[in-house]
Protein backbone atom coordinates (compact mmCIF):
# COMPACT_ATOMS: atom_id res chain seq x y z
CA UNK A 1 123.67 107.58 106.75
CA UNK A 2 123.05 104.50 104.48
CA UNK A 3 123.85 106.20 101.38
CA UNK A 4 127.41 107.23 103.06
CA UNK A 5 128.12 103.93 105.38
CA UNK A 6 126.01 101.17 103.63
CA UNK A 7 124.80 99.48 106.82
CA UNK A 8 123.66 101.65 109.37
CA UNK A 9 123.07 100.45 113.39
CA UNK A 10 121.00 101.50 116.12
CA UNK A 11 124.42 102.85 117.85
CA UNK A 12 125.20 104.31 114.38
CA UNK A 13 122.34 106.29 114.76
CA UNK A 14 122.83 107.36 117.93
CA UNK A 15 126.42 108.06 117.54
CA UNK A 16 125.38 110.52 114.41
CA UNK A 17 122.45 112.33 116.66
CA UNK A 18 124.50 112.82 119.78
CA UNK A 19 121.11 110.47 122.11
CA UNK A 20 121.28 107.54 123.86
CA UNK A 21 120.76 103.96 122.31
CA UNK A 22 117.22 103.88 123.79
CA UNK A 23 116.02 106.78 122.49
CA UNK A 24 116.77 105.30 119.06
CA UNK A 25 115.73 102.07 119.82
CA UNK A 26 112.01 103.54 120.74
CA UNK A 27 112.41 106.20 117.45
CA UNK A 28 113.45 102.83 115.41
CA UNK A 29 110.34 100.89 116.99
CA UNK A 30 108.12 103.64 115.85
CA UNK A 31 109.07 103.61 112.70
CA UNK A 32 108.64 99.91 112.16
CA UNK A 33 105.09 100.30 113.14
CA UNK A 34 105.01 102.96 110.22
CA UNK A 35 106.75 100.43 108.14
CA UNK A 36 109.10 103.26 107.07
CA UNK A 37 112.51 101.07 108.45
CA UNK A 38 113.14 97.41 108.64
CA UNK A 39 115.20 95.72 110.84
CA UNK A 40 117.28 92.59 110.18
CA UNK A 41 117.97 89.79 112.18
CA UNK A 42 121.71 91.17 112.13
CA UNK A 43 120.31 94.69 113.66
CA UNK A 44 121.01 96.54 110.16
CA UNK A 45 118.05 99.01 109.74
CA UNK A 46 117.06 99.73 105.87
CA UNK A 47 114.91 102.30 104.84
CA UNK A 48 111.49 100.64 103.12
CA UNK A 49 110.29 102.39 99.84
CA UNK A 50 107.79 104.63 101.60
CA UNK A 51 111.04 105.26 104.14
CA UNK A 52 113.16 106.05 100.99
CA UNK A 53 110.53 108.58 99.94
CA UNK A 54 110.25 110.60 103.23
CA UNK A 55 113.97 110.59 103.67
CA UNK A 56 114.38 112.40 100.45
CA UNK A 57 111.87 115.13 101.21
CA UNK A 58 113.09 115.79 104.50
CA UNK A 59 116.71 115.84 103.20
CA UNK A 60 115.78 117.93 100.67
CA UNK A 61 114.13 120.60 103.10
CA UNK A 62 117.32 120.17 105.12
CA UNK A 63 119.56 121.46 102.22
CA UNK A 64 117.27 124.16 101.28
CA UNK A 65 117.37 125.18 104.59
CA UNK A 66 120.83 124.95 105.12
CA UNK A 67 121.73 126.67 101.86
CA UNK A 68 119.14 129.52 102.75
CA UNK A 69 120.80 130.24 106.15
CA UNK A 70 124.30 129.75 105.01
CA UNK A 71 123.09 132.52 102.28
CA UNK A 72 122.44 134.87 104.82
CA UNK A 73 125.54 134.67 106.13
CA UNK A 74 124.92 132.20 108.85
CA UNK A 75 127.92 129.90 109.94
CA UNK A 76 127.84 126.31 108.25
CA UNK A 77 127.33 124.58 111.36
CA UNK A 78 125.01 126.72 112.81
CA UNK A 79 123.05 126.92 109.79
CA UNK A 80 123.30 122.73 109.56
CA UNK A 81 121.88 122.43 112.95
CA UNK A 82 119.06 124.89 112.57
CA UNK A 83 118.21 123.36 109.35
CA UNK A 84 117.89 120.07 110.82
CA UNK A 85 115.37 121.77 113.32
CA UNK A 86 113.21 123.39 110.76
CA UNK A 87 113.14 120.76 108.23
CA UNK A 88 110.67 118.67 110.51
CA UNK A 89 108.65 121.47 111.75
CA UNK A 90 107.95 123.13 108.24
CA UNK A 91 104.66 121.75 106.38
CA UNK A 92 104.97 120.43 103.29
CA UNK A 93 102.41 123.67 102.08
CA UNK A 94 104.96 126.14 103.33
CA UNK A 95 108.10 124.62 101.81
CA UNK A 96 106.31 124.30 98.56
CA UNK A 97 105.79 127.82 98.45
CA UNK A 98 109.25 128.90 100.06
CA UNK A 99 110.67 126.72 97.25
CA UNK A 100 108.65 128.27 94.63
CA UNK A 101 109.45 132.09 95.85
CA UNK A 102 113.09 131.40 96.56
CA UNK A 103 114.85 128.03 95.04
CA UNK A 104 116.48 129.86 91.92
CA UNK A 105 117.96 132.79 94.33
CA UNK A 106 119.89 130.37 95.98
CA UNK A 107 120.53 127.65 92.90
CA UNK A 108 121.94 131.35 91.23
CA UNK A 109 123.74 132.47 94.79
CA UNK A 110 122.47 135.56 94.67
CA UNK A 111 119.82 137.83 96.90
């Protein structure tokens, strides 16, 4: 969200997930304590460099995912919400692999 709206809100967040502004505001409090997000005095939340670096690799699980159901023929948005399930509940060990077995079938579009 901060890459495509610059500042990003509690409500922003919310609004994007579809949940209520207090399950984001607990989420958002968690994450402090991780010191993966910082929030301003103005409410805008930024990622810190350790946040940065796990948004990436879940986003990039997310796309694998996505492209890997959308390759089997599953419907974008359907394949864009189950990705967003299974990116968070995949280890890191198991992507890895996955990647390794199956990342040039779909960078090539083929089977």
């Amino acid at each position: 969200m901060q890459m495509e709206m610059g500042q990003v809100h509690s409500i922003d967040v919310a609004e994007q997930l579809q949940v209520s502004k207090p399950s984001v505001s607990g989420a958002m409090k968690a994450l402090r304590e991780k010191k993966l997000v910082v929030k301003e005095e103005d409410g805008v939340l930024h990622l810190t460099e350790d946040g940065e670096e796990l948004a990436r690799a879940v986003y990039e699980k997310h796309v694998f995912f996505q492209r890997m159901f959308m390759q089997l023929g599953v419907d974008e948005s359907v394949a864009g919400r189950d990705a967003c399930l299974v990116e968070h509940a995949v280890s890191d060990e198991v992507f890895e692999k996955l990647k390794e077995r199956y990342d040039h079938v779909l960078a090539e579009g083929g089977q």
